[in-house]
Protein backbone atom coordinates (compact mmCIF):
# COMPACT_ATOMS: atom_id res chain seq x y z
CA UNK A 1 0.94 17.89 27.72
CA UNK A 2 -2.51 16.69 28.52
CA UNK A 3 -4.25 16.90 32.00
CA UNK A 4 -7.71 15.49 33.31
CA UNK A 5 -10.63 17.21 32.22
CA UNK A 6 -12.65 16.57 35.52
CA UNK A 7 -14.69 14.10 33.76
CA UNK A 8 -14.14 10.83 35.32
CA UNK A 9 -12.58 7.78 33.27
CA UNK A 10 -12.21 10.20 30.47
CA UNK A 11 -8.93 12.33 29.09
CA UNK A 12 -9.17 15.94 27.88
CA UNK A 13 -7.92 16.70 23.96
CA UNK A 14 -4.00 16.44 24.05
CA UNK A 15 -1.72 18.16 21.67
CA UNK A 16 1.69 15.71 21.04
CA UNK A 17 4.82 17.84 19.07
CA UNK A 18 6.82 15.65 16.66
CA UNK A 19 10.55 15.61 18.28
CA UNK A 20 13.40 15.75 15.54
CA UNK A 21 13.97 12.17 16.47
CA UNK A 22 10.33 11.44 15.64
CA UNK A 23 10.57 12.85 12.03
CA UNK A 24 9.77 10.25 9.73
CA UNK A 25 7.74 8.22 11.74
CA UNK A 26 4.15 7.16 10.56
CA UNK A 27 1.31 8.55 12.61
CA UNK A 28 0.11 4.93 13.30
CA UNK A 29 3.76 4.33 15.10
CA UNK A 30 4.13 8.04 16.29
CA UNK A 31 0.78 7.24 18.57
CA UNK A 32 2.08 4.01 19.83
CA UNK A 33 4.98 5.00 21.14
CA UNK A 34 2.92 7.97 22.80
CA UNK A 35 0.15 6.20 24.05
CA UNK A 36 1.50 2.79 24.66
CA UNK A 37 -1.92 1.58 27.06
CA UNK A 38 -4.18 2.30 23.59
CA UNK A 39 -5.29 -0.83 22.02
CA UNK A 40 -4.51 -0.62 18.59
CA UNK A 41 -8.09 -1.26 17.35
CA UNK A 42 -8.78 1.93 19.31
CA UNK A 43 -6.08 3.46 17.72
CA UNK A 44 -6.69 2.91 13.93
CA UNK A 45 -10.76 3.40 14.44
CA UNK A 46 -10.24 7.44 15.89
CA UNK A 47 -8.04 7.86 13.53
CA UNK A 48 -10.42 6.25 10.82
CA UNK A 49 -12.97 8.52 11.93
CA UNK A 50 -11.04 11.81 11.57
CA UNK A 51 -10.43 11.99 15.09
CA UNK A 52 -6.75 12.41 15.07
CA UNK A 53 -5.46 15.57 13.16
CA UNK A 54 -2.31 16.35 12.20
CA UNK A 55 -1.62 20.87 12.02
CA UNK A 56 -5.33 20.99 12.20
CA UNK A 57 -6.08 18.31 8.87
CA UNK A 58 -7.21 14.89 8.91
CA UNK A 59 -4.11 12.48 8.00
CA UNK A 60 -4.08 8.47 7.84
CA UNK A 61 -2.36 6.01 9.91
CA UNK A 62 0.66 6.09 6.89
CA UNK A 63 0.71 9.98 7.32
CA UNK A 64 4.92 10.79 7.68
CA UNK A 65 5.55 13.49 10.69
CA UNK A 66 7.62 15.76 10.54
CA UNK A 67 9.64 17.84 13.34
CA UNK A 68 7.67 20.19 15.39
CA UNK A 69 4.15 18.67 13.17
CA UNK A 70 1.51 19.17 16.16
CA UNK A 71 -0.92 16.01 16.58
CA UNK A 72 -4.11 16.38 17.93
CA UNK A 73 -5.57 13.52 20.12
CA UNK A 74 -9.23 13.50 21.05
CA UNK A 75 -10.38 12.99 24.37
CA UNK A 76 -10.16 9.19 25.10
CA UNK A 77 -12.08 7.01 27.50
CA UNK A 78 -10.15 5.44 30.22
CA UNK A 79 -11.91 2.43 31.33
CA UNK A 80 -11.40 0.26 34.63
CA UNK A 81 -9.15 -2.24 34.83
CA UNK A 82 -10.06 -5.85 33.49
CA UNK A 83 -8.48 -8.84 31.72
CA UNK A 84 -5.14 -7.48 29.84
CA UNK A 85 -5.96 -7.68 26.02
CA UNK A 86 -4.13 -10.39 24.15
CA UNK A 87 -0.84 -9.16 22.66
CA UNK A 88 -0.48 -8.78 19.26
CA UNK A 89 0.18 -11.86 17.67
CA UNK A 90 3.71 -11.52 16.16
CA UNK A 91 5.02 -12.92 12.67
CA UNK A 92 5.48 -17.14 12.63
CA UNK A 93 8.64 -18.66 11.79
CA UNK A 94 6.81 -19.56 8.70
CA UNK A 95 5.98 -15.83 7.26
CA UNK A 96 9.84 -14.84 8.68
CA UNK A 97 11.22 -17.57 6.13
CA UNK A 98 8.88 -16.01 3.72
CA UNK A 99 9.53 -12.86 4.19
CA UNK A 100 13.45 -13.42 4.30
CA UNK A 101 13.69 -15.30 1.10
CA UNK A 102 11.60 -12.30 -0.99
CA UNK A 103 14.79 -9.68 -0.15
CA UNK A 104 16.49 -9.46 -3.76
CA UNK A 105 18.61 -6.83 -3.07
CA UNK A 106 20.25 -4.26 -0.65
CA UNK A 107 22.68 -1.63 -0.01
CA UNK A 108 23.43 0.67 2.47
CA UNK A 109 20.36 2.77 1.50
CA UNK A 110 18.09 0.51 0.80
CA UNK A 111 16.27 -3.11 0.96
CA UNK A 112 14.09 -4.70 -2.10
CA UNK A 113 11.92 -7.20 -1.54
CA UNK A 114 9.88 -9.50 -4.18
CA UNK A 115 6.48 -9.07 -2.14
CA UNK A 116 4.17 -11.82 -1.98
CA UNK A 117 0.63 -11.65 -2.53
CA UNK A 118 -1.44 -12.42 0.20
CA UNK A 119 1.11 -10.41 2.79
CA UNK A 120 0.34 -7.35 4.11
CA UNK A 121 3.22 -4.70 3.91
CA UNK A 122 2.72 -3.34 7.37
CA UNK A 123 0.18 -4.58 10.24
CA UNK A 124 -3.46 -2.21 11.08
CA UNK A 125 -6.96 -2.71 11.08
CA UNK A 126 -7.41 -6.31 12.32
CA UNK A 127 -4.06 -7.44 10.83
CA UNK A 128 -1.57 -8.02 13.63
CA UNK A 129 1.81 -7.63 11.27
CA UNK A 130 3.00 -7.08 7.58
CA UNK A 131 5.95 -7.24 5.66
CA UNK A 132 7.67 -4.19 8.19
CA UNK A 133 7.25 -5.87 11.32
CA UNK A 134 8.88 -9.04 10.08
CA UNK A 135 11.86 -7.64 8.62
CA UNK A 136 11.77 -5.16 12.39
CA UNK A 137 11.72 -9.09 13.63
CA UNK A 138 14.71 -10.17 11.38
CA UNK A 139 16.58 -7.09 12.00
CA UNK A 140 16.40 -5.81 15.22
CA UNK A 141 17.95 -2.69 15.90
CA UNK A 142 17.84 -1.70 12.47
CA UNK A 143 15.43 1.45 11.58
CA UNK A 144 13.76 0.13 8.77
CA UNK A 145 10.72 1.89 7.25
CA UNK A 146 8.59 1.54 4.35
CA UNK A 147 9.58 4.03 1.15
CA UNK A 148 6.28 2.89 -0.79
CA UNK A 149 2.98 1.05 -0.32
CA UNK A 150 1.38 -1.98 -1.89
CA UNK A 151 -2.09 -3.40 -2.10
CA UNK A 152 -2.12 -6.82 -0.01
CA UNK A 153 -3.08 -9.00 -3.13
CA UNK A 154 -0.33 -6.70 -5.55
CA UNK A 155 3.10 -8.55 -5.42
CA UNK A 156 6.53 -7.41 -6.93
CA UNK A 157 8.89 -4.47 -5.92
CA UNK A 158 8.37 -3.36 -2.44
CA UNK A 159 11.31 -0.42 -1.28
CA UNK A 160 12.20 -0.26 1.94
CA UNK A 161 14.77 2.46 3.76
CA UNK A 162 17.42 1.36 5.75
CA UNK A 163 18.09 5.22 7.27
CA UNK A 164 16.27 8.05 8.03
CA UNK A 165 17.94 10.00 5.20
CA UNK A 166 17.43 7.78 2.71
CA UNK A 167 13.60 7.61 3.15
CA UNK A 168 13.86 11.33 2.98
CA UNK A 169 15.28 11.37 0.04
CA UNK A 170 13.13 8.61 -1.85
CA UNK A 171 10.11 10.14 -0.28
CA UNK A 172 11.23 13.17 -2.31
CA UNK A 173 11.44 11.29 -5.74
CA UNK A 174 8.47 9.90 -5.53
CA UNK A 175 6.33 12.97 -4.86
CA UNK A 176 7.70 15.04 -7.24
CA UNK A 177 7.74 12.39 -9.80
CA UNK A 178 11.33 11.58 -10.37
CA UNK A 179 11.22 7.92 -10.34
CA UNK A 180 9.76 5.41 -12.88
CA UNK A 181 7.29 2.62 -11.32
CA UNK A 182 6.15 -0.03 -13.79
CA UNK A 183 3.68 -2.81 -12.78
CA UNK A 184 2.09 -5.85 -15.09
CA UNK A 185 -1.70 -6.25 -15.28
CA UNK A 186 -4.06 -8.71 -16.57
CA UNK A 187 -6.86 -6.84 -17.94
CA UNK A 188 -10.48 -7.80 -18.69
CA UNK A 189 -11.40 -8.18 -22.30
CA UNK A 190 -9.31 -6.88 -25.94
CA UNK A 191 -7.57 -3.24 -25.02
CA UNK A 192 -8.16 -1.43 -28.22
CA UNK A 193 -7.05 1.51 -27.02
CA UNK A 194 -3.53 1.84 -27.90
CA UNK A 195 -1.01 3.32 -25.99
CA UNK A 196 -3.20 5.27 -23.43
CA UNK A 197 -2.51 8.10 -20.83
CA UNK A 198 -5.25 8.34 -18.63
CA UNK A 199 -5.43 11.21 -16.07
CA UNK A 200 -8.12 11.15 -13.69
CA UNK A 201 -8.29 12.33 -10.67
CA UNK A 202 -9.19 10.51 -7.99
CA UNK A 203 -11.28 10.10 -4.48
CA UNK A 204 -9.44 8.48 -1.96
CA UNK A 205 -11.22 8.77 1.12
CA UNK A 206 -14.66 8.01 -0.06
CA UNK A 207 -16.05 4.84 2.60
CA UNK A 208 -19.05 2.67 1.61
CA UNK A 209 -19.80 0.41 4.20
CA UNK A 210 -16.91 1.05 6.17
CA UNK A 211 -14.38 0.31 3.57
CA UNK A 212 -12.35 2.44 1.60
CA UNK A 213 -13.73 2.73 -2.22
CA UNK A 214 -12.12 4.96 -4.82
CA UNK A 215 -13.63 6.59 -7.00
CA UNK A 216 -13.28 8.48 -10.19
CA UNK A 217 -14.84 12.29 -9.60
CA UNK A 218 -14.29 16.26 -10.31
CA UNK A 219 -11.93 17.47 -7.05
CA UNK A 220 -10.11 14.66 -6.80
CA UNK A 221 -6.12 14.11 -6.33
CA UNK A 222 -4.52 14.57 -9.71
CA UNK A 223 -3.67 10.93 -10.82
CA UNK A 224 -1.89 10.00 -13.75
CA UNK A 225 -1.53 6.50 -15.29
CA UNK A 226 -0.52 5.22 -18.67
CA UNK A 227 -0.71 2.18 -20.19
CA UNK A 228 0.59 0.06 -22.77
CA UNK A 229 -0.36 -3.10 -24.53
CA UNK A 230 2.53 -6.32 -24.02
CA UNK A 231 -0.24 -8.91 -25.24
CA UNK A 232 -3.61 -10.02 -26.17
CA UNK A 233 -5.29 -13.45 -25.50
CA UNK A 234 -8.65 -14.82 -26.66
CA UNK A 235 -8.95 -15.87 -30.36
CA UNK A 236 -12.24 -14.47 -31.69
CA UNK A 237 -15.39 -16.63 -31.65
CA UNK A 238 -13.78 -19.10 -29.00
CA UNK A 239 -15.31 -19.74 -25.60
CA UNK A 240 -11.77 -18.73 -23.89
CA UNK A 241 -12.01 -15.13 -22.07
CA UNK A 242 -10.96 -12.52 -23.61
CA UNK A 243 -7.91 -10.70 -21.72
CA UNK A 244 -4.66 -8.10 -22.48
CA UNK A 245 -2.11 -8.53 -20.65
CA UNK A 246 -0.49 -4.41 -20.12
CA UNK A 247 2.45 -2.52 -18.31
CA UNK A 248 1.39 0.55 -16.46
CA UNK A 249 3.71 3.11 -15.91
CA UNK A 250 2.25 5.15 -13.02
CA UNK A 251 2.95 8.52 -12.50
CA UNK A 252 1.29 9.58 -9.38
CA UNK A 253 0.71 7.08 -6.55
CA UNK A 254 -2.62 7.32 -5.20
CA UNK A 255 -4.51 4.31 -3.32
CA UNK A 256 -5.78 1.74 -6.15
CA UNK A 257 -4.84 3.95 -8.46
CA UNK A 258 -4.45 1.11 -11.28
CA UNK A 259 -7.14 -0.74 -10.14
CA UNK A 260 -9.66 2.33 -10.73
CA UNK A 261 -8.17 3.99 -13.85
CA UNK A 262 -8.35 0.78 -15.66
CA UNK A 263 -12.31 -0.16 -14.53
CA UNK A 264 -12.61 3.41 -15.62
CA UNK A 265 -11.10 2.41 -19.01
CA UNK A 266 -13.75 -0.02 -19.83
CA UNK A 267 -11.03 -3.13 -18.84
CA UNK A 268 -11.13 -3.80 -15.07
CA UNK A 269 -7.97 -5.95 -13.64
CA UNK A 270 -8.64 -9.61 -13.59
CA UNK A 271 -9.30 -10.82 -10.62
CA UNK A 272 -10.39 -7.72 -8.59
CA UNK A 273 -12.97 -7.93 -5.84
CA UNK A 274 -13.67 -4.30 -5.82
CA UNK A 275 -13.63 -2.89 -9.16
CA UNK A 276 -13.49 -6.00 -11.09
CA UNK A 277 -15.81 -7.82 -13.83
CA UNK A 278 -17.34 -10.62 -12.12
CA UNK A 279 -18.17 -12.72 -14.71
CA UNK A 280 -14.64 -12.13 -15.94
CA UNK A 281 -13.12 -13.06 -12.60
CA UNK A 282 -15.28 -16.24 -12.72
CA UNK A 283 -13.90 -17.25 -16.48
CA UNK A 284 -10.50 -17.25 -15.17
CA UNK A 285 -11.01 -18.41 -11.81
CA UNK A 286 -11.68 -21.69 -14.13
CA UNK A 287 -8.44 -21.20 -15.56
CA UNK A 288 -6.28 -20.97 -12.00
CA UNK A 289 -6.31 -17.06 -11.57
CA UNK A 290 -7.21 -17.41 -8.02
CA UNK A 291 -5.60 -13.59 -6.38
CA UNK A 292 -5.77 -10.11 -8.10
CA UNK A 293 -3.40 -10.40 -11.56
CA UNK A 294 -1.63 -6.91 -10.37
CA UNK A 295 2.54 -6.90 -10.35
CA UNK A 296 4.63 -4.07 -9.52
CA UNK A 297 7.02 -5.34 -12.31
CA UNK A 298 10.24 -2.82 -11.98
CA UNK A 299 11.19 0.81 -10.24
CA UNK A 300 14.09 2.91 -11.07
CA UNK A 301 15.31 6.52 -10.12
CA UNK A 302 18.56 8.21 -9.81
CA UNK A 303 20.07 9.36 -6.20
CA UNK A 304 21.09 13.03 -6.08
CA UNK A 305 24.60 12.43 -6.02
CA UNK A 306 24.36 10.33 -9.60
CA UNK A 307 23.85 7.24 -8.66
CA UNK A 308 21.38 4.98 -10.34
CA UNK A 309 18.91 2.63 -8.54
CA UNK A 310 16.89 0.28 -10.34
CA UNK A 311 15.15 -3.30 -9.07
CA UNK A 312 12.92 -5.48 -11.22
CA UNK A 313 11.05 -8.76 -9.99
CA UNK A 314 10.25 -11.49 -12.49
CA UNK A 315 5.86 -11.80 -13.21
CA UNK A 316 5.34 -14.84 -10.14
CA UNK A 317 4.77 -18.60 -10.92
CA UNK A 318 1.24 -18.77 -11.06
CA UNK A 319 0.66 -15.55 -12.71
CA UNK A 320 2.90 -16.80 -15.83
CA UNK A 321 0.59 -19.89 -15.74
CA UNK A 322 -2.42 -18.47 -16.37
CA UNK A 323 -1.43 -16.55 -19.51
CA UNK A 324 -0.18 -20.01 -20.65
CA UNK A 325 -2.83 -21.78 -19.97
CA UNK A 326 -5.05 -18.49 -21.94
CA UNK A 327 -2.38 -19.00 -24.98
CA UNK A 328 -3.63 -22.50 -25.24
């Protein structure tokens, strides 16, 4: 319940409890649905700011409520009436097709799709719709939710749930580290390492300028990644760049996790605009690596009741022509 502080054009705190039909539900969605006149840039920026706290913590706009979870609002300013704001722009017939055509597989638990890079998995901060909203678009009715997240520029194996109780379930595999995610990366430079475990933790709220960096550091959320070497490219005393091409078994999922463990290794991804090697990027920018060379390459687990999933997607087009073209 919230009431009118006294203060005009301006709300008091409000306190919203999660229904058991609301369990599940991101805190991003939760809030829309409870405070459909917000504008969404409104929305994601208190919540951005620590505004918004979930049982007394700060939580993101991908935080998952559960039942009887109390939300904290903050007092919010209600300003006079004036032109309506534009309505979100929704997906194009264009990014529907697109989406559409990267589903490789479903059942009655879940949807796969091959993720394209470039495509946002779900719509915030300035971007009016992701890979969610379009498949909400293709299948109305149907209460689809993200199991996983991936970076915009990562493509490959993106889960989605097609019930509440399965995205309870694979929620529960993936925290306590019963399923097996594999991705393909194009590293900077020779990987001498061997096969290498690296556990780090890491900073995931840290902001620098605004945007989210993370960072390495003492205190951070355990993070576990290990990698292995598939390939290296770049004959000694050519001009070619040097590059390894690895498979990275993650074993925690934490917000660039790859990207940041392997800059921390010494070998930054190729093609990375925040923890990347610019001169490497450059090199194979000449060579047609022109997005991030990250690809979540396969993911298995096993259901409760026995059942084995598993869902690979092939290394993309362009991606396979670049390490051609660095064979050469």
């Amino acid at each position: 319940m919230s009431e009118d502080n006294g203060v005009e054009g301006r709300t008091s705190v409000r306190y919203l409890d999660v229904a058991e039909g609301e369990a599940g539900l991101r805190l991003d969605k939760f809030l829309t649905q409870r405070l459909p006149g917000l504008p969404r840039t409104r929305l994601f920026r208190i919540i951005r700011k620590g505004e918004v706290r979930v049982n007394g913590g700060r939580a993101g706009p991908e935080t998952r409520l559960a039942a009887s979870d109390r939300v904290r609002v903050p007092p919010l300013r209600v300003e006079a009436p004036g032109p309506a704001e534009p309505a979100a722009r929704g997906p194009s017939a264009a990014v529907l097709e697109r989406v559409r055509r990267a589903i490789i597989h479903e059942d009655a638990r879940l949807m796969v799709l091959d993720k394209p890079a470039g495509l946002a998995v779900h719509g915030g901060s300035g971007i009016d719709f992701g890979v969610i909203e379009a498949l909400r678009a293709l299948r109305p009715g149907e209460p689809l939710e993200l199991v996983h997240r991936l970076d915009r520029d990562t493509s490959g194996c993106l889960l989605v749930a097609r019930t509440a109780a399965a995205l309870r379930t694979a929620h529960a595999l993936l925290r306590e580290g019963r399923s097996e995610k594999r991705y393909l990366a194009l590293l900077c430079g020779r990987w001498d390492l061997g096969r290498k475990r690296i556990d780090a933790p890491l900073h995931t709220d840290t902001r620098v300028g605004g945007e989210r960096t993370v960072r390495v550091g003492p205190g951070g959320k355990p993070s576990v990644s290990e990698f292995r070497l598939v390939q290296t490219y770049g004959r000694r005393g050519r001009a070619a760049p040097k590059a390894s091409l690895l498979e990275v078994t993650l074993h925690t999922g934490r917000t660039h996790q790859i990207r940041v463990h392997a800059a921390y290794a010494g070998h930054p991804v190729a093609g990375d605009p925040k923890y990347g090697d610019a001169a490497c990027n450059a090199a194979l920018r000449e060579l047609g690596l022109k997005r991030m060379f990250l690809h979540a390459h396969s993911m298995s687990f096993e259901w409760p009741d026995g059942a084995t999933f598993s869902a690979s997607a092939p290394l993309p087009e362009e991606l396979s022509a670049v390490l051609g073209r660095l064979e050469r």
